[in-house]
Protein backbone atom coordinates (compact mmCIF):
# COMPACT_ATOMS: atom_id res chain seq x y z
CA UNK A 1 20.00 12.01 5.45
CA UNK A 2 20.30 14.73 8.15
CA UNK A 3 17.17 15.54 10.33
CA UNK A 4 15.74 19.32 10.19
CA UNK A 5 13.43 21.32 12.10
CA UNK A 6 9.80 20.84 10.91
CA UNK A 7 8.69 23.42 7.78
CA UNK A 8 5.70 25.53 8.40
CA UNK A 9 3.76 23.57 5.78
CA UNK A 10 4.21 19.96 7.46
CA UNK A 11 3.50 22.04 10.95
CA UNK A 12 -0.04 20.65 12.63
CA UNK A 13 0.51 17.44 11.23
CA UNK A 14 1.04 13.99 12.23
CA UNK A 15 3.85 11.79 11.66
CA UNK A 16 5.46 8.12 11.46
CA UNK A 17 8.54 7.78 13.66
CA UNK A 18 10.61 4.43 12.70
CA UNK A 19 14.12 4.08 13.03
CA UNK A 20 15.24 7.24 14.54
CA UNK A 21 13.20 8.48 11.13
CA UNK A 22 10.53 11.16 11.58
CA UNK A 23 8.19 10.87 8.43
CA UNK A 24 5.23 12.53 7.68
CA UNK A 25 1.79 11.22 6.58
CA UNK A 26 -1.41 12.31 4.81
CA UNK A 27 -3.36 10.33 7.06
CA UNK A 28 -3.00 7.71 9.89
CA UNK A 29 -6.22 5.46 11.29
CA UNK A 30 -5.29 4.11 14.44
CA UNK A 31 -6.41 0.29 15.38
CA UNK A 32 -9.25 0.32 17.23
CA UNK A 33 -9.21 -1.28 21.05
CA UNK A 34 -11.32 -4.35 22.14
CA UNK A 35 -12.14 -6.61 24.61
CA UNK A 36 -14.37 -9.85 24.63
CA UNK A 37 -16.72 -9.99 27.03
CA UNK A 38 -17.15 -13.59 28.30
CA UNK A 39 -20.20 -14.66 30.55
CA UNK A 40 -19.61 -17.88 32.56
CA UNK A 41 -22.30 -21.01 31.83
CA UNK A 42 -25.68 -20.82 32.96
CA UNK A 43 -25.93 -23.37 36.20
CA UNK A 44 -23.02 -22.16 37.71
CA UNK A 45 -21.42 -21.00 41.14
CA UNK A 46 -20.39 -17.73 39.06
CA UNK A 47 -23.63 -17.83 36.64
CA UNK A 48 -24.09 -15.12 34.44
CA UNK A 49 -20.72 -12.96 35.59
CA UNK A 50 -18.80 -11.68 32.84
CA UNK A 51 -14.84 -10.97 32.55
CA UNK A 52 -12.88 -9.39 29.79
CA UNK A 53 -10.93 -11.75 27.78
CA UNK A 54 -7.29 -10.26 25.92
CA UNK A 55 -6.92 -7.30 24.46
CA UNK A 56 -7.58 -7.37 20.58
CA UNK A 57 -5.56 -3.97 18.37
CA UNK A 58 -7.10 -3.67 14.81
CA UNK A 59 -5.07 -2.77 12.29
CA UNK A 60 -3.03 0.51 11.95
CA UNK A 61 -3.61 2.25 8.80
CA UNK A 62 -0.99 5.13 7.36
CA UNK A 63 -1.13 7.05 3.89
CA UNK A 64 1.81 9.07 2.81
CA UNK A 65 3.41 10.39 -0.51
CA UNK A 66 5.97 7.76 -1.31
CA UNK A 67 8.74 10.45 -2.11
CA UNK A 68 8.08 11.14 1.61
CA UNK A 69 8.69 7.66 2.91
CA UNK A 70 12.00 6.04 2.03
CA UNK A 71 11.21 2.50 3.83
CA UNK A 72 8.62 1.58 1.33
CA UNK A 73 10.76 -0.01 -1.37
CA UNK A 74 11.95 -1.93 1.28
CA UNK A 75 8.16 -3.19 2.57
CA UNK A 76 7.65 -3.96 -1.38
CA UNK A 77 10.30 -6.22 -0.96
CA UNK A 78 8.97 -7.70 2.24
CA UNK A 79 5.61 -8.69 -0.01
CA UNK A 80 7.62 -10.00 -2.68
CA UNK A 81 10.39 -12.03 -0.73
CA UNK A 82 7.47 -13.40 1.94
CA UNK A 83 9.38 -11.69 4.83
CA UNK A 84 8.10 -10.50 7.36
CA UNK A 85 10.21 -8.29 10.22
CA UNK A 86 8.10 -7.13 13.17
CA UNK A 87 9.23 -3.32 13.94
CA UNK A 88 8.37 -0.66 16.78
CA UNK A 89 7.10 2.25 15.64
CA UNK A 90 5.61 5.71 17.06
CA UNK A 91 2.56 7.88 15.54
CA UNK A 92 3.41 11.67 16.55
CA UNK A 93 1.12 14.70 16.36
CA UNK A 94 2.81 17.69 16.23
CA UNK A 95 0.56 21.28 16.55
CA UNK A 96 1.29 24.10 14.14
CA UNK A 97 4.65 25.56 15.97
CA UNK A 98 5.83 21.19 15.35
CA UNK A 99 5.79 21.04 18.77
CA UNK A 100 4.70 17.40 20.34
CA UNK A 101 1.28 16.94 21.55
CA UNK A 102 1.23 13.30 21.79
CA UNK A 103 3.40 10.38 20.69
CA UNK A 104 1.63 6.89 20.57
CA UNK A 105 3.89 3.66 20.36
CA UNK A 106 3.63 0.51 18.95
CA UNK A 107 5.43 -2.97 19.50
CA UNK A 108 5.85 -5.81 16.49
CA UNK A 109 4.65 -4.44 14.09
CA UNK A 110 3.78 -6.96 11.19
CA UNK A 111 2.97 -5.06 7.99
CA UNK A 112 -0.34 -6.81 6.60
CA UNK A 113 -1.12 -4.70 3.49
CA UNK A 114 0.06 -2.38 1.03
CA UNK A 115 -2.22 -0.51 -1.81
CA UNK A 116 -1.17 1.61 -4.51
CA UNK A 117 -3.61 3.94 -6.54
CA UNK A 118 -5.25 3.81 -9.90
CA UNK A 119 -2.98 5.78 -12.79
CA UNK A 120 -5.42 7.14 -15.15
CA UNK A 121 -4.55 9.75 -17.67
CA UNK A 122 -7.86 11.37 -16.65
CA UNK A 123 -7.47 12.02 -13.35
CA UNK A 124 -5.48 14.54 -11.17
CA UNK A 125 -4.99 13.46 -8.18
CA UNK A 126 -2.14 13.02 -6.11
CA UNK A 127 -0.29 9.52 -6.18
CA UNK A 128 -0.65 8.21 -2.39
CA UNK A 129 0.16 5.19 -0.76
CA UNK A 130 -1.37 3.28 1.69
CA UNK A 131 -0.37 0.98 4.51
CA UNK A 132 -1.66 -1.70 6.86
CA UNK A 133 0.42 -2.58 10.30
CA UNK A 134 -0.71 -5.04 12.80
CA UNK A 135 0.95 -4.03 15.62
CA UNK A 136 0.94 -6.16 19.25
CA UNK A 137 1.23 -3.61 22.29
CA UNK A 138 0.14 -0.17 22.17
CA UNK A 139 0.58 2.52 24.58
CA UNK A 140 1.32 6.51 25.21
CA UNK A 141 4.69 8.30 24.96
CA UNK A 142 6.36 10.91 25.78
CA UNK A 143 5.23 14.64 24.72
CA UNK A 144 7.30 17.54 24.15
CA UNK A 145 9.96 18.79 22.02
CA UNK A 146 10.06 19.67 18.21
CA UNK A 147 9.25 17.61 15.53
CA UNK A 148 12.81 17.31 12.92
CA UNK A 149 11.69 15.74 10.12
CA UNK A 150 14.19 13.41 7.99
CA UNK A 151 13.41 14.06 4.48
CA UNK A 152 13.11 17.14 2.78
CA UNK A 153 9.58 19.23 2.38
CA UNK A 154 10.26 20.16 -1.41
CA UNK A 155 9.76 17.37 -2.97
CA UNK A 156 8.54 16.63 -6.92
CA UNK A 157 5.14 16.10 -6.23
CA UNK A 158 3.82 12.99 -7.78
CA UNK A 159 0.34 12.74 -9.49
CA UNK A 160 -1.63 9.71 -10.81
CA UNK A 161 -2.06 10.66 -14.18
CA UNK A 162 1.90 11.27 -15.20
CA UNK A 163 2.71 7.70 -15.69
CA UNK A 164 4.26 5.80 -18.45
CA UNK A 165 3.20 1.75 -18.60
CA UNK A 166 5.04 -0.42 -20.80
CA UNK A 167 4.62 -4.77 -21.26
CA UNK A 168 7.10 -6.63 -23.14
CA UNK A 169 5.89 -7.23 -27.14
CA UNK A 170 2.61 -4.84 -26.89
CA UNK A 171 2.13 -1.36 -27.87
CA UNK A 172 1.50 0.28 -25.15
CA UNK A 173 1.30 4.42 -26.08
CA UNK A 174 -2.21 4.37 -26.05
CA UNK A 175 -2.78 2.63 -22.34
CA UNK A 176 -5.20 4.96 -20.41
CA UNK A 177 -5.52 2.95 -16.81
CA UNK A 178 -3.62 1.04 -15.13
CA UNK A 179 -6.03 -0.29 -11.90
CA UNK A 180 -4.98 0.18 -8.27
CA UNK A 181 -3.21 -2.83 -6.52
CA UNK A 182 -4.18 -3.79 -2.38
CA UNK A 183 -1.11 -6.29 -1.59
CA UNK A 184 -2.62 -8.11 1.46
CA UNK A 185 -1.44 -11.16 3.38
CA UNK A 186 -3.01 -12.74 6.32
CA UNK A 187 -2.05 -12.75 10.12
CA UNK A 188 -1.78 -16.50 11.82
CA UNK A 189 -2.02 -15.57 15.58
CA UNK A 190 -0.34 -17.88 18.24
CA UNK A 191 -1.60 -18.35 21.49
CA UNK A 192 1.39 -18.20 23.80
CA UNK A 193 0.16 -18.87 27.30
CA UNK A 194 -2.22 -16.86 29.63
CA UNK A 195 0.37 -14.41 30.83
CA UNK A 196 1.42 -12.97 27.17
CA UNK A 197 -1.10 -11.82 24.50
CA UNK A 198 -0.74 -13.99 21.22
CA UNK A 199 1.84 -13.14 18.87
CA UNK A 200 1.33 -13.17 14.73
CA UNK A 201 3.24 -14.44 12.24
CA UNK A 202 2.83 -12.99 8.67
CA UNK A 203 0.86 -15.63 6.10
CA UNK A 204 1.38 -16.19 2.09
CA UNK A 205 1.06 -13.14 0.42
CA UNK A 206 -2.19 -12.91 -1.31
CA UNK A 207 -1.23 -11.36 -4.45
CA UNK A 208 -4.18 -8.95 -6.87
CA UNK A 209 -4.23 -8.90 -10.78
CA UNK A 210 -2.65 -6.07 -12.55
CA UNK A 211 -5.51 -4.38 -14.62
CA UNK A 212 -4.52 -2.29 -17.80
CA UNK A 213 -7.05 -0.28 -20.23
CA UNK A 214 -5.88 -0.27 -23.61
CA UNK A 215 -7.78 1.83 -26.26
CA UNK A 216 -7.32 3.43 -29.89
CA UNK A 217 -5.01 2.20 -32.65
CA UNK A 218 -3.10 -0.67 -30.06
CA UNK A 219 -6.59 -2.12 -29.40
CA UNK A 220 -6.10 -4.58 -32.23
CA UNK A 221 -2.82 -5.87 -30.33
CA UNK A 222 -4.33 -6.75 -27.64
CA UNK A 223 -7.23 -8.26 -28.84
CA UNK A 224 -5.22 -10.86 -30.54
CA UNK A 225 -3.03 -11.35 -28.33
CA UNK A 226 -5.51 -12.53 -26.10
CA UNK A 227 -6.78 -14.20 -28.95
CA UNK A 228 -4.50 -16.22 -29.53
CA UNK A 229 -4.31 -17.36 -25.71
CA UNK A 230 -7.76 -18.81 -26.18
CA UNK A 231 -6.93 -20.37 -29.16
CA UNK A 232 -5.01 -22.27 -27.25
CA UNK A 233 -1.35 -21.25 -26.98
CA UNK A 234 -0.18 -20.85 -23.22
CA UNK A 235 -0.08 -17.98 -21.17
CA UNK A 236 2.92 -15.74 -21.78
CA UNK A 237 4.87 -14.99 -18.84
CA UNK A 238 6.72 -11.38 -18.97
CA UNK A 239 7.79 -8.34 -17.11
CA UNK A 240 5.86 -4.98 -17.12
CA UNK A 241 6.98 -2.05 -15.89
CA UNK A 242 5.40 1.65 -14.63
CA UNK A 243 6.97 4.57 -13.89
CA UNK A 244 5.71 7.48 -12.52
CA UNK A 245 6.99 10.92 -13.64
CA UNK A 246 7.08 14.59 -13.57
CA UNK A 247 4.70 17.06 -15.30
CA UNK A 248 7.26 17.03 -18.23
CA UNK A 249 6.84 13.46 -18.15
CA UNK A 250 10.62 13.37 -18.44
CA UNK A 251 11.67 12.59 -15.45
CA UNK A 252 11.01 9.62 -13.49
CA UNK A 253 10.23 10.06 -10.04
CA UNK A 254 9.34 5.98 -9.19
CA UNK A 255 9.43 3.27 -11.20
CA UNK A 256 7.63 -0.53 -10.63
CA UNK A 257 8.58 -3.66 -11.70
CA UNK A 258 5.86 -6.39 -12.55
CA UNK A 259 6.53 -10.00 -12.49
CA UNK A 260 3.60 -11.63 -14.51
CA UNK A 261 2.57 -14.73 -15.18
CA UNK A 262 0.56 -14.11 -17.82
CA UNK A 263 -3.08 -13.03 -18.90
CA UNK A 264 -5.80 -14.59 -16.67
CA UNK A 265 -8.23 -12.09 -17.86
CA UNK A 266 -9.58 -10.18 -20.93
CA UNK A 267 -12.75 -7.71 -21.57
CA UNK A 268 -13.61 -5.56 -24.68
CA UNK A 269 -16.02 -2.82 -24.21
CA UNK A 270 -18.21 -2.56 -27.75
CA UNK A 271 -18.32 1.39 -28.56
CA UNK A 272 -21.83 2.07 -29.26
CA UNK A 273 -21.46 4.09 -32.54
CA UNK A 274 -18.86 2.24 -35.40
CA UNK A 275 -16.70 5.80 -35.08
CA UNK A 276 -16.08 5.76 -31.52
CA UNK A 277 -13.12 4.75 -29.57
CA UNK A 278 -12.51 0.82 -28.74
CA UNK A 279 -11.40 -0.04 -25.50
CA UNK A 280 -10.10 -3.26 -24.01
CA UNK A 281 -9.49 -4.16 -20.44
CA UNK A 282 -6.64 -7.05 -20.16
CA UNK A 283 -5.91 -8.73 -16.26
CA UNK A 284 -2.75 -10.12 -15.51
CA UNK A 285 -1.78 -12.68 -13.02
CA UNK A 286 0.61 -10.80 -10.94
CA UNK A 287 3.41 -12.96 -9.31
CA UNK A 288 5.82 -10.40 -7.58
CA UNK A 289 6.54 -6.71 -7.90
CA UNK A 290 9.35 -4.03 -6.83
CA UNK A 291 9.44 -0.42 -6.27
CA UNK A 292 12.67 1.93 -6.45
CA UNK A 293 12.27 5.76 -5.73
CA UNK A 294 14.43 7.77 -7.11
């Protein structure tokens, strides 16, 4: 897709560059900066002097719409392959004519985490992303020049509570939540010799449950069929799938895929009048996921 010149509503904004792609974000925490200070043994010829061990980068933290950020299908598939590919990266802040103020880079880049918001047929919010990179250099960049950003400004915007869920063999019209999912896997660091800082390799991917409130006339549905798990039939491994969509709910603007293992949890909430609505709250044992934007 062809670059253009920033639009005066992403202008005074900061953005992800990442393969010649200029991206923007909602939001971007960059990792924090530290150094161990280490004071020799008491006794000593050097007793009590302190030196500055390696330099330690905390995590850095982006949140974007995911219409806005065509590499994340590709990150879901990083999680659900157990891949990991380092990558360089640049944060840029642009001021409100999208010209550069400052451009920080990055070096290996491992991403460490990926969460995706609650969908609740309640709420109104905007469907955002977020994302964790550990990266293992930092340092400044050039400034100047315009910001041309590589996907287009006018976009469908997505929102949290235009979703559709649907699970293999249960009713699912009357689902009101579907709970938000933090993907996380660990960082093993390697010490490679007191002339390079440590690298990191990515660990096992440490994969959430996928939460889903049911309520109304498919209550009964679910209540048996987590009945009938503790009754002693086995876990029932299936598919689910969500898609997000337009206002017209026509449309679908994302769509997941849900690889389950089957129900590892189940909670019914007793209405407190015999007339009110019954609601059940069913866990699943999530096993791998994937994400296509269309």
């Amino acid at each position: 897709m062809p670059s253009k010149a920033v639009t005066a509503a992403m202008a005074g904004a900061t953005y992800l560059e990442l393969n010649g792609q200029v991206l923007p974000l909602v939001a971007c925490t960059l990792p924090d900066m530290t150094w161990d200070a280490i004071r020799s043994a008491p006794g000593g010829a050097s007793d009590g002097e302190v030196r500055l061990g390696g330099l330690k980068l905390g995590e850095l933290a982006l949140r974007f719409a995911p219409n806005m950020m065509p590499p994340l299908a590709g990150w879901v598939d990083e999680f659900a392959t157990g891949k990991a590919v380092p990558v360089d990266l640049a944060i840029v802040r642009a001021d409100m004519d999208g010209k550069v103020r400052e451009r920080l880079l990055f070096r290996r880049c491992v991403l460490t985490g990926l969460g995706f918001p609650e969908c609740s047929g309640a709420g109104k919010e905007a469907y955002v992303v977020d994302a964790a990179f550990q990266p293992e250099t930092i340092a400044a960049g050039a400034e100047g020049g315009v910001v041309k950003v590589s996907v287009p400004g006018r976009q469908k915007r997505w929102l949290a509570s235009n979703f559709v869920f649907t699970l293999g063999g249960l009713p699912t019209a009357r689902v009101r939540r579907v709970g938000a999912l933090g993907i996380r896997r660990p960082l093993q660091v390697e010490s490679a010799g007191n002339l390079r800082r440590p690298g990191a390799t990515a660990g096992m991917v440490e994969w959430p449950s996928l939460t889903v409130e049911v309520g109304g006339p498919d209550y009964a549905a679910w209540r048996d069929f987590a009945f009938k798990q503790a009754a002693g039939n086995p876990p029932v491994a299936t598919d689910a799938s969500l898609d997000l969509r337009d206002s017209t709910l026509k449309t679908v603007l994302g769509s997941f895929t849900f690889r389950l293992a089957g129900l590892d949890g189940f909670r019914i909430d007793m209405p407190a009048t015999a007339d009110a609505l019954q609601l059940a709250t069913a866990s699943f044992a999530l096993q791998g996921m994937t994400l296509k934007v269309n």
